[in-house]
PDB file of N, CA and C in Angstrom:
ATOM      1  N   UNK A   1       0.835  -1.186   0.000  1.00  0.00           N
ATOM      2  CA  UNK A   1       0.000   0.000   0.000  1.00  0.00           C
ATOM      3  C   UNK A   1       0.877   1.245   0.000  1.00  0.00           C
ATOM      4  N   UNK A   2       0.230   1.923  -0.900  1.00  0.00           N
ATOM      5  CA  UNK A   2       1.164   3.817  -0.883  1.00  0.00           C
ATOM      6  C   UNK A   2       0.989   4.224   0.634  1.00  0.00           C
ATOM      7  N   UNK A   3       2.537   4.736   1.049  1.00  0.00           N
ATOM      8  CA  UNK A   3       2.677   5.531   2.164  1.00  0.00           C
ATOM      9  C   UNK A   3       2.982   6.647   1.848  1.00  0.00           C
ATOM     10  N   UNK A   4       2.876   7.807   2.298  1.00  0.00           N
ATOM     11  CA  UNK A   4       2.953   9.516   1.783  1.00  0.00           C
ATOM     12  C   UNK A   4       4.363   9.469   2.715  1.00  0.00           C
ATOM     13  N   UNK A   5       5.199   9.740   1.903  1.00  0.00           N
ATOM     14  CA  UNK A   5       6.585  10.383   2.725  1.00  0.00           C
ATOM     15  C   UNK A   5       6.829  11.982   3.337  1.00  0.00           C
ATOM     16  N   UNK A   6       5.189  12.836   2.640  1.00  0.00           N
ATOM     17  CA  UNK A   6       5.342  13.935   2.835  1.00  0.00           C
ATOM     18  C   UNK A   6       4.618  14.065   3.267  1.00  0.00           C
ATOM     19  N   UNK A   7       4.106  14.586   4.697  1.00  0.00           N
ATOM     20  CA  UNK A   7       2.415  14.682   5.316  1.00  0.00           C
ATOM     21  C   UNK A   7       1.629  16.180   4.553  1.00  0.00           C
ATOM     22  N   UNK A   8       0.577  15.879   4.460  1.00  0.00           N
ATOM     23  CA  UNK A   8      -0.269  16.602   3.585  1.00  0.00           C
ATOM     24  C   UNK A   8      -0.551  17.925   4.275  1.00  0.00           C
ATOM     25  N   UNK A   9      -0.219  18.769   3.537  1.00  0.00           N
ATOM     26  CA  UNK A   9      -0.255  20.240   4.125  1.00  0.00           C
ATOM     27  C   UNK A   9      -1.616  20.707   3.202  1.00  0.00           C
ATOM     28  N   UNK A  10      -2.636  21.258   3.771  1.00  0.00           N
ATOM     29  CA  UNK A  10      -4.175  21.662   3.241  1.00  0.00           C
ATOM     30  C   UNK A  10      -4.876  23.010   3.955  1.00  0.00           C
ATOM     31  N   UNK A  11      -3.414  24.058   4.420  1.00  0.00           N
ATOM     32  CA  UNK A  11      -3.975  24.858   5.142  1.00  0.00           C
ATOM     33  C   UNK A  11      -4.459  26.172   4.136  1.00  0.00           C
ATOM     34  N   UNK A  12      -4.574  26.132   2.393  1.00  0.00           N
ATOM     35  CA  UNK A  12      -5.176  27.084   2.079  1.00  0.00           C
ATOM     36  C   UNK A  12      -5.708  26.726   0.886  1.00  0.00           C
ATOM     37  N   UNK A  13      -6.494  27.559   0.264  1.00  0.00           N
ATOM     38  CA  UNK A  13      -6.826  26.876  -1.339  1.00  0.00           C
ATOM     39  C   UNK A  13      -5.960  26.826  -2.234  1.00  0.00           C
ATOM     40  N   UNK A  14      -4.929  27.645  -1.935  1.00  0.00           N
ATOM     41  CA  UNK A  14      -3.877  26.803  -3.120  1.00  0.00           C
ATOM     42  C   UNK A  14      -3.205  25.672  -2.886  1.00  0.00           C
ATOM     43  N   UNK A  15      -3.079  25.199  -1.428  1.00  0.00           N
ATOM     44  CA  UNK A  15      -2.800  23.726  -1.038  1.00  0.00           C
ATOM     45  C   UNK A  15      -3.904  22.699  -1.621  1.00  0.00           C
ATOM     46  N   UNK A  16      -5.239  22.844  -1.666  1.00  0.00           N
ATOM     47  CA  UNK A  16      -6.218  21.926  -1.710  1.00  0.00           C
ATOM     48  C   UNK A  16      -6.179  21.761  -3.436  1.00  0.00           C
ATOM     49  N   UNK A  17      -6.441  22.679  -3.847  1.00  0.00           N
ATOM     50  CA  UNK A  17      -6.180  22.672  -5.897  1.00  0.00           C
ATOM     51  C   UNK A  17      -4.674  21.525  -6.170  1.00  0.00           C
ATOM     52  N   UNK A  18      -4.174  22.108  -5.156  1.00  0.00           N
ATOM     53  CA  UNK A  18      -3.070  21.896  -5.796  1.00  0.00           C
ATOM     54  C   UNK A  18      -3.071  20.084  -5.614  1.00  0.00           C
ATOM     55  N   UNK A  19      -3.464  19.492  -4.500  1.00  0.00           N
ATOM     56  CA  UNK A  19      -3.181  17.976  -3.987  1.00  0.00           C
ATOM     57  C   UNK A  19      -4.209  17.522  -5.145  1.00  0.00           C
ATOM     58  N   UNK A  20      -5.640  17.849  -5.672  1.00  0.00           N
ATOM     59  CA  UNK A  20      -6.330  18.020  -6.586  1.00  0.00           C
ATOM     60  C   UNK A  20      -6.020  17.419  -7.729  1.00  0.00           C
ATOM     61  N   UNK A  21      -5.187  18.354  -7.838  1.00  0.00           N
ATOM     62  CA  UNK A  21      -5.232  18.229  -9.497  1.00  0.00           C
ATOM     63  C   UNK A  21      -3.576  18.433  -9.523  1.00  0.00           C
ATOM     64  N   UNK A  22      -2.735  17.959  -9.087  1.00  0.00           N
ATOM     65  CA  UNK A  22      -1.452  17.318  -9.285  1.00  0.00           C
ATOM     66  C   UNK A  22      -1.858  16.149  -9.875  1.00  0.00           C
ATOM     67  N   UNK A  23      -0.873  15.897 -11.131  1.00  0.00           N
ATOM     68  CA  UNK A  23      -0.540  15.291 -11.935  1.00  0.00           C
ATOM     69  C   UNK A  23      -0.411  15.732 -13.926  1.00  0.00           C
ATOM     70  N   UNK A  24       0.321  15.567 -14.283  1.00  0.00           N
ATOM     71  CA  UNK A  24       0.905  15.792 -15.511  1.00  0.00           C
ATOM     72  C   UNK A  24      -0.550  16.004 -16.479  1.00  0.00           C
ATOM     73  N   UNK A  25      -1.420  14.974 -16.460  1.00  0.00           N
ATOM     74  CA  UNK A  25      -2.432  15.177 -17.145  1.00  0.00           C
ATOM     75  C   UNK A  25      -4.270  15.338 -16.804  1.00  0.00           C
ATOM     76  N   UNK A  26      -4.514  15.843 -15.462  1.00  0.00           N
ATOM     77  CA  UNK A  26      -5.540  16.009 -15.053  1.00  0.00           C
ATOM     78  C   UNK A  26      -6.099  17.170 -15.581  1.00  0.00           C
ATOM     79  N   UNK A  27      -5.573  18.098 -15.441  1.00  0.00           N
ATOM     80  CA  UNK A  27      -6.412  19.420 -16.111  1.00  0.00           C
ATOM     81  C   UNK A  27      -6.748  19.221 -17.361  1.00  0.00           C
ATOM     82  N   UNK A  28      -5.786  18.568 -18.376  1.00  0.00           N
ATOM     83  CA  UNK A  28      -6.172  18.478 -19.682  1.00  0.00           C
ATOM     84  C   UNK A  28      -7.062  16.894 -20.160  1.00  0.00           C
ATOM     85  N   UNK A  29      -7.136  15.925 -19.484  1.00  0.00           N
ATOM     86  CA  UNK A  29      -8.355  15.178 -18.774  1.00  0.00           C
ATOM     87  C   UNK A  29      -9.706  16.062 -18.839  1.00  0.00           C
ATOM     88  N   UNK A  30      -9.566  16.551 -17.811  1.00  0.00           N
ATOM     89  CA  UNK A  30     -10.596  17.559 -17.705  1.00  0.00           C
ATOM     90  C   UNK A  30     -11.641  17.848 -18.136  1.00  0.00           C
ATOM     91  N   UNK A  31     -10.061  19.027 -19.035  1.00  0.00           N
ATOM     92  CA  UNK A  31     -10.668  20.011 -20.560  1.00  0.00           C
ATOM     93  C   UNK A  31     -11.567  18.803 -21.489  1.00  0.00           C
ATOM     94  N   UNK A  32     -10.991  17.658 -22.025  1.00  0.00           N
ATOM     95  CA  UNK A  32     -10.929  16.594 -22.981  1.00  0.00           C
ATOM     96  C   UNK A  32     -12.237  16.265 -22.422  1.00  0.00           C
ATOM     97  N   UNK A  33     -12.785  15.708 -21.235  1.00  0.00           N
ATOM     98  CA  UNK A  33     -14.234  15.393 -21.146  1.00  0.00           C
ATOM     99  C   UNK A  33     -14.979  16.333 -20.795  1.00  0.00           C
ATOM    100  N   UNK A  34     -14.928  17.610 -20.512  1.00  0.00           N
ATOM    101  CA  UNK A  34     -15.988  18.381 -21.160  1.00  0.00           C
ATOM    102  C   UNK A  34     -16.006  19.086 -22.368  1.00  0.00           C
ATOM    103  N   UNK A  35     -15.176  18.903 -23.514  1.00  0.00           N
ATOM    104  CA  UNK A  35     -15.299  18.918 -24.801  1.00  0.00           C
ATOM    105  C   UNK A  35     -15.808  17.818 -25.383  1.00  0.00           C
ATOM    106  N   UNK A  36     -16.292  16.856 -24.710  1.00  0.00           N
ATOM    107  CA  UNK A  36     -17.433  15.724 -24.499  1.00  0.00           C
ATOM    108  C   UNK A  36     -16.428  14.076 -25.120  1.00  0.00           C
ATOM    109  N   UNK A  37     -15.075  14.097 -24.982  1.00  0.00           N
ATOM    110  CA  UNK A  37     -14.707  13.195 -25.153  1.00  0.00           C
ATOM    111  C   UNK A  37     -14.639  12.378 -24.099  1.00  0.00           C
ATOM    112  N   UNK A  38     -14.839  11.028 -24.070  1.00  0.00           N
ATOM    113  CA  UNK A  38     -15.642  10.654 -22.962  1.00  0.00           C
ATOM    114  C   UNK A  38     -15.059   9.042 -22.438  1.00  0.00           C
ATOM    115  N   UNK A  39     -14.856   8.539 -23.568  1.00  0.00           N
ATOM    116  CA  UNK A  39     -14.250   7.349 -23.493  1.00  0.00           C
ATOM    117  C   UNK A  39     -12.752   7.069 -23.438  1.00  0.00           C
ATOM    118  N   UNK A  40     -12.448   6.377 -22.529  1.00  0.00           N
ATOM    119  CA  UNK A  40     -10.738   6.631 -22.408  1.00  0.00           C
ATOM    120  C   UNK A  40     -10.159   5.991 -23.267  1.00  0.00           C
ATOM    121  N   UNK A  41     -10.552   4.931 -24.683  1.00  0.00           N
ATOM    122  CA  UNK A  41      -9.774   5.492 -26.247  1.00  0.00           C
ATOM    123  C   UNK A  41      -9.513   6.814 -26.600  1.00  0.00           C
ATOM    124  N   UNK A  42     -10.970   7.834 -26.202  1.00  0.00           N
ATOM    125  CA  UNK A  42     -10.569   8.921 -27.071  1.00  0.00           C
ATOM    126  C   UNK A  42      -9.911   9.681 -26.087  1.00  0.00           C
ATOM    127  N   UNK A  43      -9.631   9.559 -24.914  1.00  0.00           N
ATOM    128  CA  UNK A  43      -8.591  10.568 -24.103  1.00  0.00           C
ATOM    129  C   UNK A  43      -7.652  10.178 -24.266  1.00  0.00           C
ATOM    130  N   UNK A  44      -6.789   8.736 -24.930  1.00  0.00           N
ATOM    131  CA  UNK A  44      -5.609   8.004 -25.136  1.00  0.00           C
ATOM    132  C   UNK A  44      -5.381   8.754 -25.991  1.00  0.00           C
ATOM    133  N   UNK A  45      -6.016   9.317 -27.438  1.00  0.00           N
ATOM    134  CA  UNK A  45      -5.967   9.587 -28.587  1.00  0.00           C
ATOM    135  C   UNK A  45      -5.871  11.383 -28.556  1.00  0.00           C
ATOM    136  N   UNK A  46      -6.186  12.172 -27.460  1.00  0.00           N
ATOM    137  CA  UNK A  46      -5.970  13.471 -27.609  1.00  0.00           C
ATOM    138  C   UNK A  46      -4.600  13.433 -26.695  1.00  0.00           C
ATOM    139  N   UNK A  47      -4.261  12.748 -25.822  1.00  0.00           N
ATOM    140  CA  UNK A  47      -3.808  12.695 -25.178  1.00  0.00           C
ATOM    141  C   UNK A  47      -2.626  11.502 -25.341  1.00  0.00           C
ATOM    142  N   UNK A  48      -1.836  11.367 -26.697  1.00  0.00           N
ATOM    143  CA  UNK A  48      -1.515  10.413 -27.053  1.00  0.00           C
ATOM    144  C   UNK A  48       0.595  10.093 -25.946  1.00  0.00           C
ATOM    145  N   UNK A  49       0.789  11.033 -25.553  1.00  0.00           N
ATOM    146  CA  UNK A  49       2.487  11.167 -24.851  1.00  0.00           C
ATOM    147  C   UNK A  49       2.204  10.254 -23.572  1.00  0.00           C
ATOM    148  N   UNK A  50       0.525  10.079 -22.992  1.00  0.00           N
ATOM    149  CA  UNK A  50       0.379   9.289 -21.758  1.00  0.00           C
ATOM    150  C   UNK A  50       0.050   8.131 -21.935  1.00  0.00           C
ATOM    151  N   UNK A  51       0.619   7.297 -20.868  1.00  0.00           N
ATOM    152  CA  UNK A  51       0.524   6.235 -21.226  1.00  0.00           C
ATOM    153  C   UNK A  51      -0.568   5.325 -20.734  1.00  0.00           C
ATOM    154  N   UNK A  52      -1.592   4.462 -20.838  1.00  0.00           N
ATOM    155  CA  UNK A  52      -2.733   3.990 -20.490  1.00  0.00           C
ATOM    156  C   UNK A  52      -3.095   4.002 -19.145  1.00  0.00           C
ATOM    157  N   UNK A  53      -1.994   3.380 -18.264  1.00  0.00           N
ATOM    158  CA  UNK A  53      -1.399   3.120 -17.148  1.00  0.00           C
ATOM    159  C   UNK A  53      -1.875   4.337 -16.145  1.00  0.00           C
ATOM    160  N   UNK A  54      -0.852   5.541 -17.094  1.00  0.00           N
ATOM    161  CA  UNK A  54      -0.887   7.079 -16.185  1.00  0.00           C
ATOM    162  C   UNK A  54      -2.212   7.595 -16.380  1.00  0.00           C
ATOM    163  N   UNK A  55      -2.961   7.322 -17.671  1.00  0.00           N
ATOM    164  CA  UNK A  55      -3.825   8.135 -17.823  1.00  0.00           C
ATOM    165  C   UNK A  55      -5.196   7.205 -16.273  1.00  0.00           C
ATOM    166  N   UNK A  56      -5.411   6.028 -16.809  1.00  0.00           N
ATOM    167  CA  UNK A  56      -6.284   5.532 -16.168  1.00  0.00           C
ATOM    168  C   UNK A  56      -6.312   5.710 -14.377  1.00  0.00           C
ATOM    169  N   UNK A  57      -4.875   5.740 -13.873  1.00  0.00           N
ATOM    170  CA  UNK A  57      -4.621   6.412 -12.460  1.00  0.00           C
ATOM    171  C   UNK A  57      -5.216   7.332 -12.215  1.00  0.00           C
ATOM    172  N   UNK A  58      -4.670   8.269 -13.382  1.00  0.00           N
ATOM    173  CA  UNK A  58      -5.421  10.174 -12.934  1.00  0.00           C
ATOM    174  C   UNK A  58      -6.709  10.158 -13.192  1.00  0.00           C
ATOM    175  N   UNK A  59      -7.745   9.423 -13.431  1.00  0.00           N
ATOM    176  CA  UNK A  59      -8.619   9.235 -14.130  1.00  0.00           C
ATOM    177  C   UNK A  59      -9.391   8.851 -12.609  1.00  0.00           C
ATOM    178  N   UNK A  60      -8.843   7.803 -11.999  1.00  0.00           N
ATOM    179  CA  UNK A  60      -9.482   7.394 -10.896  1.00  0.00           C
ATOM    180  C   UNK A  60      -9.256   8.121  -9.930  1.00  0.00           C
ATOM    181  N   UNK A  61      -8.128   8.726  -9.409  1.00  0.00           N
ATOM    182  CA  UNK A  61      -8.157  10.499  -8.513  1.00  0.00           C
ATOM    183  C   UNK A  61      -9.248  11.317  -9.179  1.00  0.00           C
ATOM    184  N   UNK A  62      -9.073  11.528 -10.321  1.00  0.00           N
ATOM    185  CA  UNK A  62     -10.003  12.517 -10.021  1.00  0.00           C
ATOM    186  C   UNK A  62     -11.624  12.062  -9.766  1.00  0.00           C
ATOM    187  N   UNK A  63     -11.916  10.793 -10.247  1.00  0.00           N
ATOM    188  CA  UNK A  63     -13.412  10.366  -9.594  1.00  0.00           C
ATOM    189  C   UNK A  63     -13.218  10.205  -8.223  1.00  0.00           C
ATOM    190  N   UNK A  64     -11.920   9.983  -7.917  1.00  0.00           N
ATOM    191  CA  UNK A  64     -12.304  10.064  -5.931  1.00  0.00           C
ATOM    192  C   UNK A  64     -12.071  11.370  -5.294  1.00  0.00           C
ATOM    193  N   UNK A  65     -11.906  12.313  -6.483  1.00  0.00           N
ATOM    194  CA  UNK A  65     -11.864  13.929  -5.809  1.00  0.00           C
ATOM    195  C   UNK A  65     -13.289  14.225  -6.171  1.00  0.00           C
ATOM    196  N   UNK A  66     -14.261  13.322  -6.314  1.00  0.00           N
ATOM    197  CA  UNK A  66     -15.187  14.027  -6.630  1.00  0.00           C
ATOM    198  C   UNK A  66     -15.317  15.146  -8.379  1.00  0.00           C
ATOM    199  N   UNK A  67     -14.350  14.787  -8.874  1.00  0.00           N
ATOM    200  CA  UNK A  67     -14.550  15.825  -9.919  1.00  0.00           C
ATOM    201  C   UNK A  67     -15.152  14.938 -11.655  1.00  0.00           C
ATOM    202  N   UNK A  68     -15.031  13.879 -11.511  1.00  0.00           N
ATOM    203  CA  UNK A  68     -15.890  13.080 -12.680  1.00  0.00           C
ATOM    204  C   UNK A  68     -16.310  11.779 -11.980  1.00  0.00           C
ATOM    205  N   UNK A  69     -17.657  11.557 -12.892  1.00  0.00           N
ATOM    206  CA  UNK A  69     -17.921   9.925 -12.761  1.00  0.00           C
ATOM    207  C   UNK A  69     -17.812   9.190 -13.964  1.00  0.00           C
ATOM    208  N   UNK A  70     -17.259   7.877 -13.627  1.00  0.00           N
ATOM    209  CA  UNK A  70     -17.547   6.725 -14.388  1.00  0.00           C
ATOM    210  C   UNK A  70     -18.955   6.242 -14.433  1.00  0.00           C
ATOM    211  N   UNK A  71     -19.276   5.707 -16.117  1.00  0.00           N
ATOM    212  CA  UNK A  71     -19.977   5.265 -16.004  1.00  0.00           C
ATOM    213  C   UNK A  71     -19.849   3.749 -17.030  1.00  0.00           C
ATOM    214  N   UNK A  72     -20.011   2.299 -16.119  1.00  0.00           N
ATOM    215  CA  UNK A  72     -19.751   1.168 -16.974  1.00  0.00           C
ATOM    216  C   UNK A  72     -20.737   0.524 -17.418  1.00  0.00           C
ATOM    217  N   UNK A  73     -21.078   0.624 -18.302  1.00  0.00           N
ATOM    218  CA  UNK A  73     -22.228  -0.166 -19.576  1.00  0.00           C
ATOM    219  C   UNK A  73     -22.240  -1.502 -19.542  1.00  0.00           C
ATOM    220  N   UNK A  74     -23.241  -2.144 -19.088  1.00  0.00           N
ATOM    221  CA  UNK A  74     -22.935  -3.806 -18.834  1.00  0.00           C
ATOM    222  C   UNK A  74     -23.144  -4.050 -20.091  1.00  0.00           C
ATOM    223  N   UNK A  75     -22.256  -4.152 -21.274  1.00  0.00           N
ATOM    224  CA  UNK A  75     -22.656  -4.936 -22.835  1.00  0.00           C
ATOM    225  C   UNK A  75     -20.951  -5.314 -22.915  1.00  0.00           C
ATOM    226  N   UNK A  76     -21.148  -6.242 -24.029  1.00  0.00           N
ATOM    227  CA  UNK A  76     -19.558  -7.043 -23.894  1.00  0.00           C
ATOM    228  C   UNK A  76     -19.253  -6.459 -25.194  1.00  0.00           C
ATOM    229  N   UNK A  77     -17.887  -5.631 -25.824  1.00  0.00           N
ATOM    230  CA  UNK A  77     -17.207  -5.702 -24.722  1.00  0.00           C
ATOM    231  C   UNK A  77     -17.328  -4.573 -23.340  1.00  0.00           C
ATOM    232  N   UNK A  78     -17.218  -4.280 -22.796  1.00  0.00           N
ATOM    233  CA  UNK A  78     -17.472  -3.265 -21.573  1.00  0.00           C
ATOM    234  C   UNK A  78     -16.953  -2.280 -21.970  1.00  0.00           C
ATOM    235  N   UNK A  79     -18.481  -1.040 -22.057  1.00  0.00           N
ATOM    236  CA  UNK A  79     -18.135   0.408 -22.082  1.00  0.00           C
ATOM    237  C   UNK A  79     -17.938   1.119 -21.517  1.00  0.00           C
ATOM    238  N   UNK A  80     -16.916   2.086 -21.198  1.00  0.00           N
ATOM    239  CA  UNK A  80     -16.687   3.087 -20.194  1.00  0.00           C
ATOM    240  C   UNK A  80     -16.943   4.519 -20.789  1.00  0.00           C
ATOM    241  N   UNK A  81     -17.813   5.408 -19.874  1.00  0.00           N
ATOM    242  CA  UNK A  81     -17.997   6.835 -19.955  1.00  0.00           C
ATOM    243  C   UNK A  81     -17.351   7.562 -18.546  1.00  0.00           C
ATOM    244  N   UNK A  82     -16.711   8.326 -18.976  1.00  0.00           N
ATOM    245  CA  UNK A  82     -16.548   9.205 -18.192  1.00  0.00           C
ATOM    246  C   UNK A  82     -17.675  10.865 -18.441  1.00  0.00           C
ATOM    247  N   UNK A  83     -17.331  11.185 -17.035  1.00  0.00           N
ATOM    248  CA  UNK A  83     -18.313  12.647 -17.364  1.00  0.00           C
ATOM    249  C   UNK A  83     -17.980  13.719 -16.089  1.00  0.00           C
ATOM    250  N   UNK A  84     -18.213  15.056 -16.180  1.00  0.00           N
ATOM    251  CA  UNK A  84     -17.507  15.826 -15.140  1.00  0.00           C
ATOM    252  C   UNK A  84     -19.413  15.694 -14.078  1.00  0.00           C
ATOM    253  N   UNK A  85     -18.528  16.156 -12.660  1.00  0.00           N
ATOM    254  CA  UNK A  85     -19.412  16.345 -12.281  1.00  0.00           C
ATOM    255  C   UNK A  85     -20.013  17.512 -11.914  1.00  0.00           C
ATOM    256  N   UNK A  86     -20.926  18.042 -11.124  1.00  0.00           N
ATOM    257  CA  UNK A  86     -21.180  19.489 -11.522  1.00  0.00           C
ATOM    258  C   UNK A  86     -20.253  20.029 -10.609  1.00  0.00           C
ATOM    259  N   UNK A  87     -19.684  19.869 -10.053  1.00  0.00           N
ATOM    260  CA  UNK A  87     -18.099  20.003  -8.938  1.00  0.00           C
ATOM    261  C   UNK A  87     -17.459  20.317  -9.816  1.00  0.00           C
ATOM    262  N   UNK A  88     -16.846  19.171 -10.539  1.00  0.00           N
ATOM    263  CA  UNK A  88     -15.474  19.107 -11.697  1.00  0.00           C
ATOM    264  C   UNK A  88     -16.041  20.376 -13.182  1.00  0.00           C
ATOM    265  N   UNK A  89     -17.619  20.485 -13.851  1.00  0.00           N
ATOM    266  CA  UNK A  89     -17.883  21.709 -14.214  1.00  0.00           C
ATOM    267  C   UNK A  89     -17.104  22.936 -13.725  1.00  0.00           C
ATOM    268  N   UNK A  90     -17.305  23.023 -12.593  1.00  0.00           N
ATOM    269  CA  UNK A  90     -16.917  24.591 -11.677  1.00  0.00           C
ATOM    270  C   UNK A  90     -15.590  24.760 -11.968  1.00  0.00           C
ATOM    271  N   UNK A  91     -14.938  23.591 -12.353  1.00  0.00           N
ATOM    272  CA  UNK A  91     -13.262  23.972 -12.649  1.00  0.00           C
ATOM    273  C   UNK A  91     -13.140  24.408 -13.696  1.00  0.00           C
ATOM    274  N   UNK A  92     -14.064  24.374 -14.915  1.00  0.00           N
ATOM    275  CA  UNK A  92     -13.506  24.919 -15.922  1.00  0.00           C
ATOM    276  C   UNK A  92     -13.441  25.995 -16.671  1.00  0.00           C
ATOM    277  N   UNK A  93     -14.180  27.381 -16.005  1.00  0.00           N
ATOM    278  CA  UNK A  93     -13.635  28.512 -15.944  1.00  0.00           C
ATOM    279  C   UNK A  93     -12.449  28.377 -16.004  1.00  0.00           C
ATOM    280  N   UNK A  94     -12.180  28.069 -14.504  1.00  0.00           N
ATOM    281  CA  UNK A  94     -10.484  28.199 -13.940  1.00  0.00           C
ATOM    282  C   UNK A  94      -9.617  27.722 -15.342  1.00  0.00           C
ATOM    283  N   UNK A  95      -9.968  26.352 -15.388  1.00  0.00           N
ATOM    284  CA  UNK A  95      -8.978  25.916 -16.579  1.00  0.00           C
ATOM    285  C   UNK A  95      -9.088  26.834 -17.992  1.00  0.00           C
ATOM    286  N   UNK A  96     -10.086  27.003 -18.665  1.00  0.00           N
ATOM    287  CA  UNK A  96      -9.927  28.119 -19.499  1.00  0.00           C
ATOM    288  C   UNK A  96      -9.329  29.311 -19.389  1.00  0.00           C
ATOM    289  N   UNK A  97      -9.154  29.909 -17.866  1.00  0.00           N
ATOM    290  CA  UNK A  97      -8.384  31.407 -17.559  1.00  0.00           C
ATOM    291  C   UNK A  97      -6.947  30.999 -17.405  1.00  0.00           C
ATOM    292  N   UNK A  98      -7.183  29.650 -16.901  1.00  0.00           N
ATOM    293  CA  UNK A  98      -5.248  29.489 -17.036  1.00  0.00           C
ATOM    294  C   UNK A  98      -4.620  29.174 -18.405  1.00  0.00           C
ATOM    295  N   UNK A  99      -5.621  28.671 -19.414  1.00  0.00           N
ATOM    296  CA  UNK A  99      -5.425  28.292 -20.732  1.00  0.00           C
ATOM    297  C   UNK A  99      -5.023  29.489 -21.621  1.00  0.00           C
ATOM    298  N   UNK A 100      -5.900  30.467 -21.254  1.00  0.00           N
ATOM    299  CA  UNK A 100      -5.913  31.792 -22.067  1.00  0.00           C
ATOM    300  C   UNK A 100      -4.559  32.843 -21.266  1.00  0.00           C
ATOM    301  N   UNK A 101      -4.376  32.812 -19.912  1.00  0.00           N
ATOM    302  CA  UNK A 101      -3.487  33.258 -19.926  1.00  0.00           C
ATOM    303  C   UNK A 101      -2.139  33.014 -20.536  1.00  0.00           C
ATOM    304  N   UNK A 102      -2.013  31.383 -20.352  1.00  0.00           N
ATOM    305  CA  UNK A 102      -0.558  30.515 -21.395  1.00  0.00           C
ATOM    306  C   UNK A 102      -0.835  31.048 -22.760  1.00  0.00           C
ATOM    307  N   UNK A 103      -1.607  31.213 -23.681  1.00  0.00           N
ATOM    308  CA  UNK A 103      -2.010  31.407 -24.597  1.00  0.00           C
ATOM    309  C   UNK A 103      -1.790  32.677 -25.006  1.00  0.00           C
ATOM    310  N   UNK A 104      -2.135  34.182 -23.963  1.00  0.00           N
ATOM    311  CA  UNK A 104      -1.283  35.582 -24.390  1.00  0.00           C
ATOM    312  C   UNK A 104      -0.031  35.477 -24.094  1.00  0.00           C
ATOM    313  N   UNK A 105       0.972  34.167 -23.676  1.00  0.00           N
ATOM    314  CA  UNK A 105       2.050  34.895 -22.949  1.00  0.00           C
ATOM    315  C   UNK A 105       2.820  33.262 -23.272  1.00  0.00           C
ATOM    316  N   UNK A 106       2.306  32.784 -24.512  1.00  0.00           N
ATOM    317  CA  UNK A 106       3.137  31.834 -24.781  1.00  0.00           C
ATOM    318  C   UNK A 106       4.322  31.810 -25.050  1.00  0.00           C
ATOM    319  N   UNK A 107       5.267  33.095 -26.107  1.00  0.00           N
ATOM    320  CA  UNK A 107       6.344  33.356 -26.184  1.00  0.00           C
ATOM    321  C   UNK A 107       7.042  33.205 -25.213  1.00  0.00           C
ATOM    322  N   UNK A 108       6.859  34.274 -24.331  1.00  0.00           N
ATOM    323  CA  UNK A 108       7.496  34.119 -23.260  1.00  0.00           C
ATOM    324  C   UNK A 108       7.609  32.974 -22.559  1.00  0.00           C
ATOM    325  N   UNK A 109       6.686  32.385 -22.377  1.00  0.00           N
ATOM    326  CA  UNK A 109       6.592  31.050 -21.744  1.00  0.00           C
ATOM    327  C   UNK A 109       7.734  29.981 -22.168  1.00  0.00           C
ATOM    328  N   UNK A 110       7.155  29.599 -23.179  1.00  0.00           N
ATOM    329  CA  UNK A 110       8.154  28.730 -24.203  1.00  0.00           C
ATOM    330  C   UNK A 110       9.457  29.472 -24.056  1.00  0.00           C
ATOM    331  N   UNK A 111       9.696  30.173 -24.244  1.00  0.00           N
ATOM    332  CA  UNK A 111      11.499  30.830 -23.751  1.00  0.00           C
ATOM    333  C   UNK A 111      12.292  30.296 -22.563  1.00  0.00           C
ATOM    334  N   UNK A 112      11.124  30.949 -21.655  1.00  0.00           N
ATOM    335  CA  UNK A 112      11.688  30.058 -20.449  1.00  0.00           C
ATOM    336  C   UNK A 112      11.677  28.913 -20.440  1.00  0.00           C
ATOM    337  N   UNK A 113      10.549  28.071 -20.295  1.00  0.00           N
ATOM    338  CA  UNK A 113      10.928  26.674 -20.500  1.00  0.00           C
ATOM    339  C   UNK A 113      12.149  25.782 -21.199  1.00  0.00           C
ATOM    340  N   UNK A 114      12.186  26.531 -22.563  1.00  0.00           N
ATOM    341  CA  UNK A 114      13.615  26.407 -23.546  1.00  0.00           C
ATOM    342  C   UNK A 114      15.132  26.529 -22.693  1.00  0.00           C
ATOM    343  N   UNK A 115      15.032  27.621 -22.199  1.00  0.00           N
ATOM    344  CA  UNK A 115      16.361  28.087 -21.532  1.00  0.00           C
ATOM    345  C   UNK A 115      16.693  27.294 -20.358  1.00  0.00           C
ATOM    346  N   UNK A 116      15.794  27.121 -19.518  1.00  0.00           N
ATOM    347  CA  UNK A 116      15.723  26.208 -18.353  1.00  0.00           C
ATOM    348  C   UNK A 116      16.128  24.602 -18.973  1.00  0.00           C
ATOM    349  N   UNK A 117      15.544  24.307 -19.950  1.00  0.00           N
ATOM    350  CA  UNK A 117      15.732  22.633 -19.940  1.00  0.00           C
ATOM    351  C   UNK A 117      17.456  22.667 -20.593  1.00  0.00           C
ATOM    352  N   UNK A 118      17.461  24.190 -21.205  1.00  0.00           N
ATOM    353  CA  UNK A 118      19.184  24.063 -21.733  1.00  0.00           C
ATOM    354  C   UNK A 118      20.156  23.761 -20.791  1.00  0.00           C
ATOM    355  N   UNK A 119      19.802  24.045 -19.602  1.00  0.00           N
ATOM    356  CA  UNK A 119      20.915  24.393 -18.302  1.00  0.00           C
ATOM    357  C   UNK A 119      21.196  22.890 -17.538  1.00  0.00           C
TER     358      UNK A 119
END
């Protein structure tokens, strides 16, 4: 069983977002099922650098953060839907304002990132 080597610090809302929605591909998860892609082929497929493994992990955090549900189709072979919930909705303002900010200030962005991975 996972033991936390780091005890969980949750004393503000940027602590709580942050334990949230840590991980490489949750926000863009997210985005991907409320642009109504739904089935985790097609989040493999927008989302093609992750690997089944990683994606399906972050997939199950975030249904135990409360922010999407599964839903499994008893027909063979077995269908899976994912869907936000009206919780995981409320995030996506947020994710669009952080999208659009990367988006005026990508240059810059990408620079840094560039220069940093040079070093």
């Amino acid at each position: 069983m996972y033991e936390r080597k780091i005890p969980l610090n949750l004393n503000c809302g940027l602590d709580l977002i942050g334990e949230v929605l840590y991980g490489k591909w949750k926000i863009r998860l997210l985005w991907f099922i409320n642009e109504g892609h739904k089935r985790p082929s097609e989040l493999q497929r927008k989302i093609p650098d992750a690997s089944r493994r990683v994606l399906n992990i972050q997939l199950k955090e975030l249904e135990e953060h409360e922010l999407i549900t599964k839903i499994i189709y008893p027909v063979v072979p077995p269908k899976v839907e994912y869907s936000l919930t009206d919780f995981g909705k409320s995030l996506i303002p947020v994710i669009s304002a952080l999208g659009n900010w990367g988006d005026e200030n990508e240059e810059r962005l990408r620079n840094v990132i560039l220069k940093r991975s040079e070093n």
